[in-house]
Protein backbone atom coordinates (compact mmCIF):
# COMPACT_ATOMS: atom_id res chain seq x y z
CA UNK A 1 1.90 -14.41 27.22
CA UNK A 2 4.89 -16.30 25.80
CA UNK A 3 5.82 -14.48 22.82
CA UNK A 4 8.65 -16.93 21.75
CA UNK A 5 8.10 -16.40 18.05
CA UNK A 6 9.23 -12.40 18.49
CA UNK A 7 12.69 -12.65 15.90
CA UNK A 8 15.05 -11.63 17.98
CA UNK A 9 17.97 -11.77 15.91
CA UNK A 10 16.44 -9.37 13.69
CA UNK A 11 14.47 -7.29 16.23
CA UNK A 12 16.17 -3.94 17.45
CA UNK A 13 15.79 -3.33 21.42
CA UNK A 14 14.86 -6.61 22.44
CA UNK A 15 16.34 -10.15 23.07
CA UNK A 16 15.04 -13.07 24.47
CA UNK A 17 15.01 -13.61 28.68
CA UNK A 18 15.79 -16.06 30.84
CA UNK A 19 12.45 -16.24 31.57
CA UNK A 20 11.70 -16.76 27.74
CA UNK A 21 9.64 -13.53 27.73
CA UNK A 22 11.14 -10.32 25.49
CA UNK A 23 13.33 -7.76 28.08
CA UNK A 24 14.73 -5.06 26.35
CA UNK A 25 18.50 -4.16 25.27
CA UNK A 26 19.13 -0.62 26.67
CA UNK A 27 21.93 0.67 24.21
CA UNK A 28 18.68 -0.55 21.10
CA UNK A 29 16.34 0.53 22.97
CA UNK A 30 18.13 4.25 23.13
CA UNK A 31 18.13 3.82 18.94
CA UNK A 32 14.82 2.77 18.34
CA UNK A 33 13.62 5.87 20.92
CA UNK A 34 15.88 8.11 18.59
CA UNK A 35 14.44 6.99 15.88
CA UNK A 36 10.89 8.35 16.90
CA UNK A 37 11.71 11.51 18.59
CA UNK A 38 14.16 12.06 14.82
CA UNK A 39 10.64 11.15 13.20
CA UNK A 40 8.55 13.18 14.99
CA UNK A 41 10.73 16.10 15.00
CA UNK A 42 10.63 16.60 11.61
CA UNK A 43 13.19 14.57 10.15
CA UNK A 44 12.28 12.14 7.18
CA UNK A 45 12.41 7.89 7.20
CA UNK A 46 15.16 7.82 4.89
CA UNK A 47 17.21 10.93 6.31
CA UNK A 48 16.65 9.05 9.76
CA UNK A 49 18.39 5.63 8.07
CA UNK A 50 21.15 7.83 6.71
CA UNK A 51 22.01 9.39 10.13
CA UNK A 52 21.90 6.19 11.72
CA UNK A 53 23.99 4.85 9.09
CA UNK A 54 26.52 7.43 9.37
CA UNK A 55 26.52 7.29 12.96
CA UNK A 56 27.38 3.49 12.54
CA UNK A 57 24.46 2.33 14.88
CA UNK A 58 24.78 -0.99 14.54
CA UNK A 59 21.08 -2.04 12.45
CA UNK A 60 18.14 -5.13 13.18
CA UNK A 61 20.38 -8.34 12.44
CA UNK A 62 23.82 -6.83 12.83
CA UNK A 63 25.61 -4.48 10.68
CA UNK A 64 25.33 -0.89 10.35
CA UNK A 65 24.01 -0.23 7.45
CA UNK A 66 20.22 1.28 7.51
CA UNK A 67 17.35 1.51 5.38
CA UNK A 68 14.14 3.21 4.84
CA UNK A 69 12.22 0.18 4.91
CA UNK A 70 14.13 -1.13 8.02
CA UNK A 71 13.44 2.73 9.96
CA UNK A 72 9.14 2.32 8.88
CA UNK A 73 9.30 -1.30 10.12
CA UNK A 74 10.26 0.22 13.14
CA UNK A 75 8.32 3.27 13.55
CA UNK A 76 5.08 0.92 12.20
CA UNK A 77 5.63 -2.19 15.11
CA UNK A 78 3.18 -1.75 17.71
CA UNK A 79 5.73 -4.20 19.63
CA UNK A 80 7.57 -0.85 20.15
CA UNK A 81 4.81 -0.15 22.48
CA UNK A 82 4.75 -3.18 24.28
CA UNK A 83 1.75 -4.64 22.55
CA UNK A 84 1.99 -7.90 20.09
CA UNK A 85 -0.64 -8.58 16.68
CA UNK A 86 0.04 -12.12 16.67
CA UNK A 87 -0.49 -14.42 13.24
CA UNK A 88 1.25 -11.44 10.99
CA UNK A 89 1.71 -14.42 8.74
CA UNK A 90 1.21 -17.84 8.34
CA UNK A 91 1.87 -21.21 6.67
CA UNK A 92 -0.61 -22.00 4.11
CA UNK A 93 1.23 -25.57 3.21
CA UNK A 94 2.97 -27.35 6.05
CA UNK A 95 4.91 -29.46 3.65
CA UNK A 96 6.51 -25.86 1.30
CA UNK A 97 6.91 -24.32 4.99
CA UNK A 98 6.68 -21.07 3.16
CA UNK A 99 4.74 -18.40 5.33
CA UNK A 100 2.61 -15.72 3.82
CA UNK A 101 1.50 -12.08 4.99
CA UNK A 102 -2.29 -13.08 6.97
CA UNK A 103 -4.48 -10.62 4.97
CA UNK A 104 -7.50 -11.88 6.76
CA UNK A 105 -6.98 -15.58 5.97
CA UNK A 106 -6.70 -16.82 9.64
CA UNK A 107 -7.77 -14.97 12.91
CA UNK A 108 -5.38 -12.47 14.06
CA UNK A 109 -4.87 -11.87 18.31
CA UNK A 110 -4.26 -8.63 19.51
CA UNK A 111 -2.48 -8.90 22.95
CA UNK A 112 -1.80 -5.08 25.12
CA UNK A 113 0.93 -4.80 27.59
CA UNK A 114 2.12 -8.21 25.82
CA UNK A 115 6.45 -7.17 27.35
CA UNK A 116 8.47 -4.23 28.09
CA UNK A 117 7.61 -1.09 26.00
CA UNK A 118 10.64 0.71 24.43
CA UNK A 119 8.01 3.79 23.59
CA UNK A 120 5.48 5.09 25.56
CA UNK A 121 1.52 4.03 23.56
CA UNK A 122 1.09 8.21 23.06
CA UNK A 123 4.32 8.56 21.62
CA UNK A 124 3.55 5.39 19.19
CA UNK A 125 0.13 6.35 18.42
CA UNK A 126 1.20 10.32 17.48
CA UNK A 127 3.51 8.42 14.90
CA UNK A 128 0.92 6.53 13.15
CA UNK A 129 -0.97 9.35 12.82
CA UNK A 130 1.85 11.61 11.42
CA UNK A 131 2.66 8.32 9.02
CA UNK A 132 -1.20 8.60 7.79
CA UNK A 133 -1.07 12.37 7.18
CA UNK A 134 2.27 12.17 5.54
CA UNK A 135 0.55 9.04 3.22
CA UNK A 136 -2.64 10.86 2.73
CA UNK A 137 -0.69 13.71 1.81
CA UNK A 138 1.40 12.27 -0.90
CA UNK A 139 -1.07 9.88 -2.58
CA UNK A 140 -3.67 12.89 -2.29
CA UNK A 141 -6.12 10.85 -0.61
């Protein structure tokens, strides 16, 4: 599977091969592992983005500055685990070239063992579940 469309300038632990297929980046990949074993231990999305900001750990696109959003994106992309949901979003008019989130509009793909995992599918999936609980929790659902 040629995942080409993976953006790799904003995409922490990856970069694109010589082969054209995702391989991973070893001193990201180390981060984005921290940031799940951080998360799973206990420690909160935005505490995580503070720690990583203070620890100047250099952020998706550059920089060092982290967010909340940018630590969920993380802990929330089953490309983590090696697996790709392809069509996220599309292009509704080819002539604005504006792309929109797919919320069922087109067919989505679901591809396992797509590339290189940077966390193991257990360690992924006990995330998601935490995420849910944590959701549920707040929004008393």
């Amino acid at each position: 599977m040629n995942l080409s469309i993976m953006p790799y300038a904003r995409f922490l632990g990856y970069r694109k091969g010589r082969d054209g297929r995702p391989e991973i980046i070893p001193k990201e990949a180390r981060v984005a592992q921290r940031i799940y074993w951080l998360y799973l231990n206990g420690v909160t999305i935005n505490r995580i983005a503070t720690i990583l900001t203070k620890k100047k750990a250099t952020a998706p696109g550059g920089g060092c500055r982290w967010h909340g959003s940018t630590v969920y994106s993380i802990l929330t992309n089953e490309k983590y685990m090696g697996d790709a949901l392809l069509q996220k979003t599309y292009t509704p008019n080819f002539l604005t070239h504006k792309s929109m989130a797919n919320n069922r509009a087109i067919r989505q793909y679901y591809v396992e063992n797509s590339h290189p995992a940077i966390v193991d599918k257990e360690t992924w999936k006990l995330v998601q579940k935490k995420i849910t609980a944590e959701h549920k929790r707040k929004t008393g659902a």
